[in-house]
Every structure is written in C-alpha cells, then in structure tokens.
N, C-alpha and C. Protein backbone atom coordinates (compact mmCIF):
# COMPACT_ATOMS: atom_id res chain seq x y z
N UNK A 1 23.00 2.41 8.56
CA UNK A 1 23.02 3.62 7.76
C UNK A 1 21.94 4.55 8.30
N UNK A 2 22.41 5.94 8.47
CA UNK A 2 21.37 6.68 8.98
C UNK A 2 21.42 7.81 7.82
N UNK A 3 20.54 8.28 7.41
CA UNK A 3 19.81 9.03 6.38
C UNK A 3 19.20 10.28 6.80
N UNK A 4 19.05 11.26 6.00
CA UNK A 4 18.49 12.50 6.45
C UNK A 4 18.02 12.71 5.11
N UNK A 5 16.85 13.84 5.58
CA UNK A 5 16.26 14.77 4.33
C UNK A 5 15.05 15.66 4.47
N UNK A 6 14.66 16.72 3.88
CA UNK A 6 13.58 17.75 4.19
C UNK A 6 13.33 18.10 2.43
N UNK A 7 12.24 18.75 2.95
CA UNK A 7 11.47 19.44 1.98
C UNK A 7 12.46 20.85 1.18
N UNK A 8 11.99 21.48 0.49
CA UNK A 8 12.30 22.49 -0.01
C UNK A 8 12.85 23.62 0.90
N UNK A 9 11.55 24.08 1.45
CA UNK A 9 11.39 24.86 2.11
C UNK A 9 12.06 24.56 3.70
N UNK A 10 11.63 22.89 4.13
CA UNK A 10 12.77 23.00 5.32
C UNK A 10 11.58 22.62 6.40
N UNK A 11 10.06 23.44 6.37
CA UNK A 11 8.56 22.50 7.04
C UNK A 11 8.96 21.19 7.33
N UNK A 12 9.27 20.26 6.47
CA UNK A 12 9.12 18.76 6.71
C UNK A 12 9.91 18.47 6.54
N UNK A 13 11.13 17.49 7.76
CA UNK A 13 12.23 16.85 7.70
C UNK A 13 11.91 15.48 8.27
N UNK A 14 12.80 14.34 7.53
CA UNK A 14 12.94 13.28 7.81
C UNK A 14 13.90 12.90 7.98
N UNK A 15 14.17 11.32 8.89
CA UNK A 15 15.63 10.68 9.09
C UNK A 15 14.86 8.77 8.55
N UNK A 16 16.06 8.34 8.80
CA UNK A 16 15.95 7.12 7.94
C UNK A 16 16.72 5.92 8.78
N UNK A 17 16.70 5.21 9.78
CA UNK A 17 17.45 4.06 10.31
C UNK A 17 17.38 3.25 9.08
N UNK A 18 18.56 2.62 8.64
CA UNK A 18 18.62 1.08 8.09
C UNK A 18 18.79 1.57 5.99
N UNK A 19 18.67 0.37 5.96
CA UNK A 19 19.02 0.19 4.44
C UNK A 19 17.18 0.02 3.68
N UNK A 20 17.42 0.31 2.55
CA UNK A 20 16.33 0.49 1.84
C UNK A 20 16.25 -1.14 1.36
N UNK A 21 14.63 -1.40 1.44
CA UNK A 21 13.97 -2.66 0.82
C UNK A 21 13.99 -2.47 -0.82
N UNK A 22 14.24 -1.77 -1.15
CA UNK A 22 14.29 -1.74 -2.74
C UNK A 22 14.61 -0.15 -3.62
N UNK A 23 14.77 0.27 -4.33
CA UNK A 23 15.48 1.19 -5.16
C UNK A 23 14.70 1.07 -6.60
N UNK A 24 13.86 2.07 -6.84
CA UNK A 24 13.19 1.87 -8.21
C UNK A 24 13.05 3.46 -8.96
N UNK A 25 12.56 3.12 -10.15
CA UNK A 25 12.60 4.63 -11.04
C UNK A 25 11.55 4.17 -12.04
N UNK A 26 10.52 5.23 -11.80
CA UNK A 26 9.03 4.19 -12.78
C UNK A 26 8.88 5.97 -13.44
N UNK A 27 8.68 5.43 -14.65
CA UNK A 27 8.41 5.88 -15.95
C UNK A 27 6.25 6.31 -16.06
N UNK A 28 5.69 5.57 -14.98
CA UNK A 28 4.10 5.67 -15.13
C UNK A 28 3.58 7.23 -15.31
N UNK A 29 2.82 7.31 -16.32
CA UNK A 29 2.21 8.45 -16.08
C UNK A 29 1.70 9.49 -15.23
N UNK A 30 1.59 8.62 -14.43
CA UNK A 30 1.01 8.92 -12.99
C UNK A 30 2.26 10.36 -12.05
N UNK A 31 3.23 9.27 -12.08
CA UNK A 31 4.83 9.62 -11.50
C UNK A 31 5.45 10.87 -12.19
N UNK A 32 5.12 10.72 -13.51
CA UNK A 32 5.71 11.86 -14.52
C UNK A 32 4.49 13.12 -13.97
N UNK A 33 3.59 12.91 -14.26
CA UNK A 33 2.39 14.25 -13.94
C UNK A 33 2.69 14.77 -12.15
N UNK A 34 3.10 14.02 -11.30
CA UNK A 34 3.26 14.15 -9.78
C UNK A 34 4.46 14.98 -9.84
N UNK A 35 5.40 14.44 -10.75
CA UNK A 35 6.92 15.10 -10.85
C UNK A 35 7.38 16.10 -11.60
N UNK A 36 6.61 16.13 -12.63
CA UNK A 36 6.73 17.44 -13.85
C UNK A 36 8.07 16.90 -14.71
N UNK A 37 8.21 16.03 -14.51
CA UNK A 37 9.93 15.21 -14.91
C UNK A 37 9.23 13.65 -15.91
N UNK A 38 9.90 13.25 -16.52
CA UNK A 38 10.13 11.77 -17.12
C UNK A 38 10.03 10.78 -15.78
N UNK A 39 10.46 11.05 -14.73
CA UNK A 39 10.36 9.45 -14.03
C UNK A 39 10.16 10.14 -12.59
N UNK A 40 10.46 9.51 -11.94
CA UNK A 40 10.52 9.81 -10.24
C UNK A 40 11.26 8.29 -9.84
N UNK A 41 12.49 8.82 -9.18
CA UNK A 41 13.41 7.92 -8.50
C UNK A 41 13.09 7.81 -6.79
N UNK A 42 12.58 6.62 -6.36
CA UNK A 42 12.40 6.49 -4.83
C UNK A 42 13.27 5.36 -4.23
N UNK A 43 13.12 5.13 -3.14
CA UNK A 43 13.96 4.73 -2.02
C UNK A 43 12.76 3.53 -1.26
N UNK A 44 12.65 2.88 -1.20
CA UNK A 44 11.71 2.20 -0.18
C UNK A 44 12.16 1.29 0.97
N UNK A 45 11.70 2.26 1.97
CA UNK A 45 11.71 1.62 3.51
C UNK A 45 10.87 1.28 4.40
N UNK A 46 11.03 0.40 4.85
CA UNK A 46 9.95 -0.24 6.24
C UNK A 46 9.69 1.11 6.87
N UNK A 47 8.04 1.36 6.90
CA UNK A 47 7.89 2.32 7.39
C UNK A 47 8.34 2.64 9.34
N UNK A 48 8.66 1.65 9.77
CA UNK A 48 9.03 1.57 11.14
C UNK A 48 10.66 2.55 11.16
N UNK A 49 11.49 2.27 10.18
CA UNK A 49 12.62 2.61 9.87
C UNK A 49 12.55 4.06 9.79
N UNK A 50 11.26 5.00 9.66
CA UNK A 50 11.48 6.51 9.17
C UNK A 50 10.45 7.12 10.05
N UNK A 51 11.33 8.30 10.85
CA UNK A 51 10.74 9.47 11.52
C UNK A 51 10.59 10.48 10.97
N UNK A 52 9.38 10.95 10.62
CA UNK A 52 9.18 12.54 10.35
C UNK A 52 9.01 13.59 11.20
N UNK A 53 9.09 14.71 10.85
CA UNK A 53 8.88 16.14 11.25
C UNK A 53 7.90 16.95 10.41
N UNK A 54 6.96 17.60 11.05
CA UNK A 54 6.27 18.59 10.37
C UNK A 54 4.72 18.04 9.67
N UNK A 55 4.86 19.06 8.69
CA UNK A 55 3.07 18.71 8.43
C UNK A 55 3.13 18.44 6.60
N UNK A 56 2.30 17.78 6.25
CA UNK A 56 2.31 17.46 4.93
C UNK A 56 0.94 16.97 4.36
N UNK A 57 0.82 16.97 3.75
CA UNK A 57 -0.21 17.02 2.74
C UNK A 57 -0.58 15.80 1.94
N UNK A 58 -1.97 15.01 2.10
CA UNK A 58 -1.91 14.00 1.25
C UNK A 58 -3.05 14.33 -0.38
N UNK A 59 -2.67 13.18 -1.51
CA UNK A 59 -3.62 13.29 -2.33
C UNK A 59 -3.42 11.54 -2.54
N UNK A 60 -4.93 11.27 -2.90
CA UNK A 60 -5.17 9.72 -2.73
C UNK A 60 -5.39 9.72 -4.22
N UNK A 61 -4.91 8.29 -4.67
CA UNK A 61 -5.61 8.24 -6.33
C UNK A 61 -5.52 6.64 -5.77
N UNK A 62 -6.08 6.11 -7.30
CA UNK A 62 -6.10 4.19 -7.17
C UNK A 62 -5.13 4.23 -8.62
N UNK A 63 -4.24 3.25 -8.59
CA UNK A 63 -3.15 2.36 -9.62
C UNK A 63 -3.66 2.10 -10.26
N UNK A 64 -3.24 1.83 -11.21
CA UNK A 64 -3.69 0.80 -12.47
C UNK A 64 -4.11 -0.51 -11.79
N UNK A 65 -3.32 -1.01 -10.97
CA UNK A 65 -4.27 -2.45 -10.26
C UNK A 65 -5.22 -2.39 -9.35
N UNK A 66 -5.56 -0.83 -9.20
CA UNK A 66 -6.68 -0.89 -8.20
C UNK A 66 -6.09 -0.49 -6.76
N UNK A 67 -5.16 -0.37 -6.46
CA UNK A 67 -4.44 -0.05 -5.20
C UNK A 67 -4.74 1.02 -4.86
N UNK A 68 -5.17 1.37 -3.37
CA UNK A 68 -4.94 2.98 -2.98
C UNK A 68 -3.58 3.50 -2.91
N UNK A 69 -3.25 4.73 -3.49
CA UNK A 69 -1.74 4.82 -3.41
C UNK A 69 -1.99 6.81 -3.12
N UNK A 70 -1.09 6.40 -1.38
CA UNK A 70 -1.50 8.09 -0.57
C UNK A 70 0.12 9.14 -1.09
N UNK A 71 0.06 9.78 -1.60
CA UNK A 71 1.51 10.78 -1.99
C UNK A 71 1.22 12.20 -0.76
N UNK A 72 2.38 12.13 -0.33
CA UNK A 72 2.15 13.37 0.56
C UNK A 72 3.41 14.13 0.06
N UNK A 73 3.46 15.67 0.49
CA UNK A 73 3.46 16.36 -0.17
C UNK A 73 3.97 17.67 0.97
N UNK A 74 4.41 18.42 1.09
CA UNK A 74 4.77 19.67 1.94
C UNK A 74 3.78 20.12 1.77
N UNK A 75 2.53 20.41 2.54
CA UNK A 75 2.04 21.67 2.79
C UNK A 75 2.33 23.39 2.05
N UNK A 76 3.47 23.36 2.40
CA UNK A 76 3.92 25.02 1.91
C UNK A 76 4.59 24.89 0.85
N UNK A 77 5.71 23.91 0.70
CA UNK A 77 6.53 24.78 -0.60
C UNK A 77 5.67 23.23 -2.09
N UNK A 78 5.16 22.54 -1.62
CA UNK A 78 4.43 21.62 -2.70
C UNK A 78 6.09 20.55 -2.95
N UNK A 79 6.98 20.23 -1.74
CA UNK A 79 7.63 19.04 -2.64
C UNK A 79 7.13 17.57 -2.42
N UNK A 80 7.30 16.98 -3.19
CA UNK A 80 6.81 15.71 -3.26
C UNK A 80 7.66 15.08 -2.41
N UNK A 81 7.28 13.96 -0.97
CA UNK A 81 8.03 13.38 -0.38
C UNK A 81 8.14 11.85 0.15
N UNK A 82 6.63 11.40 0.46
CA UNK A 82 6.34 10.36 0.62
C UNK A 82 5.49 9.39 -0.12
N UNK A 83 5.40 8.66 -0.38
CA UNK A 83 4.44 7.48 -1.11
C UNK A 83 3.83 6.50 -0.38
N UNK A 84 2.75 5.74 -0.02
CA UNK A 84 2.16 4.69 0.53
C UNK A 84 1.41 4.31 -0.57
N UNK A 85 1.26 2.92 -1.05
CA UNK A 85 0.20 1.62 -1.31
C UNK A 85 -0.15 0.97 -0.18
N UNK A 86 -1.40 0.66 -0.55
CA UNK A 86 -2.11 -0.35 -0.16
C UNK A 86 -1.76 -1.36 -0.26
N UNK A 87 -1.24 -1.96 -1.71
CA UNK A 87 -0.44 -3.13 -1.45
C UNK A 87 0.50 -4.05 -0.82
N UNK A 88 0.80 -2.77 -0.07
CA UNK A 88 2.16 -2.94 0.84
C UNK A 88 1.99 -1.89 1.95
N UNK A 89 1.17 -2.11 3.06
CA UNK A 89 1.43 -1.08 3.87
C UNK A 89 1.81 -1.06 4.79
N UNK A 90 3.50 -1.63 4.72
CA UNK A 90 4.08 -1.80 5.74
C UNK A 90 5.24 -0.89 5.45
N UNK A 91 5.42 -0.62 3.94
CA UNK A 91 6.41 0.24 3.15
C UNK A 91 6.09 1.94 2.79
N UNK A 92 6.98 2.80 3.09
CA UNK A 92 7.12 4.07 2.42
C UNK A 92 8.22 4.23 1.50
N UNK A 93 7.60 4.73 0.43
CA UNK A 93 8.67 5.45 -0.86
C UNK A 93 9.16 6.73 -0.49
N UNK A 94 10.32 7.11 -0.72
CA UNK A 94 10.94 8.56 -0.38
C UNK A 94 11.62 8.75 -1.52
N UNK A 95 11.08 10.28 -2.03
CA UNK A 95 11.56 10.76 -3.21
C UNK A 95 13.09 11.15 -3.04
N UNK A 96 13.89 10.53 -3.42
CA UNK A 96 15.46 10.26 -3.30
C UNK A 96 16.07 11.74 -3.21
N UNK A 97 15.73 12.50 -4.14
CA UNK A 97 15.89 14.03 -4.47
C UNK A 97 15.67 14.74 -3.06
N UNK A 98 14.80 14.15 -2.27
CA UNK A 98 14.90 15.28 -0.92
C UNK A 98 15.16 14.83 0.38
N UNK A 99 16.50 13.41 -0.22
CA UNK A 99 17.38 13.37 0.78
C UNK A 99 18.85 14.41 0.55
N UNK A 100 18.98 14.28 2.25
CA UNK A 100 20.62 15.36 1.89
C UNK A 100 21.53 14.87 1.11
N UNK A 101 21.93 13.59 1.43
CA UNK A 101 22.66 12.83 0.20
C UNK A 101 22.32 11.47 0.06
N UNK A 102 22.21 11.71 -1.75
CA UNK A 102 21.84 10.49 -2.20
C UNK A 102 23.17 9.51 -3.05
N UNK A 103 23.95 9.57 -2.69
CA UNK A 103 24.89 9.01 -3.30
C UNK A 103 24.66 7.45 -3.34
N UNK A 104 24.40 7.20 -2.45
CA UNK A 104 24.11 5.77 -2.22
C UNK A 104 23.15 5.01 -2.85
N UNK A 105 22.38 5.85 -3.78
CA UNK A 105 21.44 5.17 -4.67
C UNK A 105 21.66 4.84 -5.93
N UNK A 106 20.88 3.58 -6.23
CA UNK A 106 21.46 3.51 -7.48
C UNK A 106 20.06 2.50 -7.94
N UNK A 107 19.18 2.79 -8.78
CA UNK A 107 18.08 2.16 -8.94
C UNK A 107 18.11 0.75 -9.44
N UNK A 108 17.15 -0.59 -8.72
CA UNK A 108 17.63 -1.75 -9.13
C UNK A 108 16.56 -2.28 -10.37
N UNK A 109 15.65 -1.29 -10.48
CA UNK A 109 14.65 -1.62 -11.02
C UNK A 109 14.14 -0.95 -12.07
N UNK A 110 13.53 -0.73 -13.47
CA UNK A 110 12.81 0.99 -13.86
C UNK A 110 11.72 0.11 -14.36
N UNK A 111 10.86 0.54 -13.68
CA UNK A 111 9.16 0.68 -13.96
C UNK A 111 8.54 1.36 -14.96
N UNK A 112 7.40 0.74 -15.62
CA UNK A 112 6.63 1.36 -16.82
C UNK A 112 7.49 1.94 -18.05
N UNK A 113 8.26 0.97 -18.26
CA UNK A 113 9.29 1.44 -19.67
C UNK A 113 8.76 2.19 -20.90
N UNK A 114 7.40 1.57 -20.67
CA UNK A 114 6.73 1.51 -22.06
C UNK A 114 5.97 3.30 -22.04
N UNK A 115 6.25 3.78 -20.72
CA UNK A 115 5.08 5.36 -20.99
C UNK A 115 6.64 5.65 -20.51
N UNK A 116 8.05 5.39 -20.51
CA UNK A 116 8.48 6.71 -20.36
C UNK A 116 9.25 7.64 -22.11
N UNK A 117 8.82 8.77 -21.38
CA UNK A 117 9.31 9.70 -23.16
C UNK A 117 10.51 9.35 -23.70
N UNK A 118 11.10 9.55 -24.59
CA UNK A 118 11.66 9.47 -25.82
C UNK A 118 13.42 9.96 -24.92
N UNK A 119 13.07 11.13 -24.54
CA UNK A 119 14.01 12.16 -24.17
C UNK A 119 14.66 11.35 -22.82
N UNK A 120 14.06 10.69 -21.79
CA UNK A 120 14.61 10.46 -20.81
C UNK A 120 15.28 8.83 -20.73
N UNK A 121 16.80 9.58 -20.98
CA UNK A 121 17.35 7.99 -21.02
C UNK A 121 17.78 7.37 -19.41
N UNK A 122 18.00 6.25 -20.05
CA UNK A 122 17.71 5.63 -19.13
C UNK A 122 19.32 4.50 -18.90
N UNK A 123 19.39 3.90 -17.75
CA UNK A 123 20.85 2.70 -18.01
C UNK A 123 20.74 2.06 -18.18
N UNK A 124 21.20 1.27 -19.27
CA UNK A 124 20.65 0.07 -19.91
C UNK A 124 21.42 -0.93 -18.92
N UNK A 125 21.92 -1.16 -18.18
CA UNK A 125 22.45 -2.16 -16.96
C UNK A 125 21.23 -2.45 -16.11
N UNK A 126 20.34 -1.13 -16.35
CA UNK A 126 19.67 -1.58 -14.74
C UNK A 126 18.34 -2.50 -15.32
N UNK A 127 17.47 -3.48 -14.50
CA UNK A 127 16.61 -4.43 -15.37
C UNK A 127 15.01 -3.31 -15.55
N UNK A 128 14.15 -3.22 -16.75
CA UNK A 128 13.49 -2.48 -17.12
C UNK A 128 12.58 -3.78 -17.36
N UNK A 129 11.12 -3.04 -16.68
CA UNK A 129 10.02 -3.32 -17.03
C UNK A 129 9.70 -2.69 -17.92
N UNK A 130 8.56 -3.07 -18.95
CA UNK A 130 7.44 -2.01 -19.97
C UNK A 130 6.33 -1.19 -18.63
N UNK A 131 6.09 -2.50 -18.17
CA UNK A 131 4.90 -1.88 -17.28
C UNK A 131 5.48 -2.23 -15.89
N UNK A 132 4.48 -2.66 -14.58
CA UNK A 132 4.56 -3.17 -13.26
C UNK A 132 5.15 -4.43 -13.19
C-alpha cells in the first residue's frame, strides 16, 4: 500500500510504503487542545516506512507517563502532522486527516475514554480504553 498526504497549505508532503502498525483515536486532553476537536485520529508507521518533504515545526511536551512526545506541525499554515514518543522511537503517528485518502482507516483502538466530552461519540464496536 502506498499512501500520500500534505499539509494544508501544500509546504509539507508525505508518502507512506506499507501498512500501518496500529490505528488509534485518543480522547487525552493533550490531543483535544493540539486539535481544537474531541479526539485526534492517527495512523502509526515504522518510521523507516515514511518520506517527507518540506519543513515543519516541532513542540516537545512529556505524557502522563513521563514520555517525551515531539508533534510537528507545518511551519506556515499550523497543520498538525506528525507525532513521535520516546517510548517507541522507532514509530511515527500521522494525523489521518492530512492524508489524500483515508478510506482505509478504521480505528482499532480509542484512548483516554474517560477525558473525552460528552458531545463526541464514539463506535461502540471499536475496544475503548478510560485512559492508556
């Protein structure tokens, strides 16, 4: 499977060899304040698997477990695109939304059940954590 996707503005494009290590949608506070939205839906791939283009922007915070976790970001138009932990830094998250098509996703996981709002439902098929 080969994958495509860019930023807003079009600055930062990516491609994607291979199938994603996991499919998640986390509800953390963290994710909601980064997104301006109830959740943020990502994609996670072996970072070997993904070529970028262009320039982007990081902001570092630490997890609730203490993890460094790097979010980068477009430079110019501010979309949210990549994710790295520490816990795993062999993996990148890609905000699903700024691939060209996401049809193929379908989240296996939803994270932090317990902080997401009222308003944002959710599928009750897919398996839900409260927290991590």
């Amino acid at each position: 499977m080969t994958l495509t996707g860019h930023c807003h503005c079009g600055a930062v494009h990516f491609s994607v060899e291979g199938e994603p290590v996991r499919m998640a949608q986390c509800h953390c506070n963290a994710c909601r304040r980064l997104t301006g939205t109830g959740h943020i839906v990502q994609a996670f791939f072996k970072k070997d698997q993904v070529t970028t283009t262009g320039e982007t922007r990081a902001y570092k915070s630490v997890t609730d477990r203490g993890n460094e976790r790097v979010t980068q970001f477009c430079g110019t138009c501010g979309s949210r695109l990549f994710s790295e932990n520490s816990r795993n830094p062999t993996v990148i998250g890609i905000a699903v939304g700024t691939f060209d098509n996401s049809d193929w996703f379908k989240p296996e996981v939803i994270l932090y059940g317990a902080e997401r709002p009222i308003w944002d439902f959710i599928d009750p098929t897919i398996d839900l954590h409260e927290m991590m």
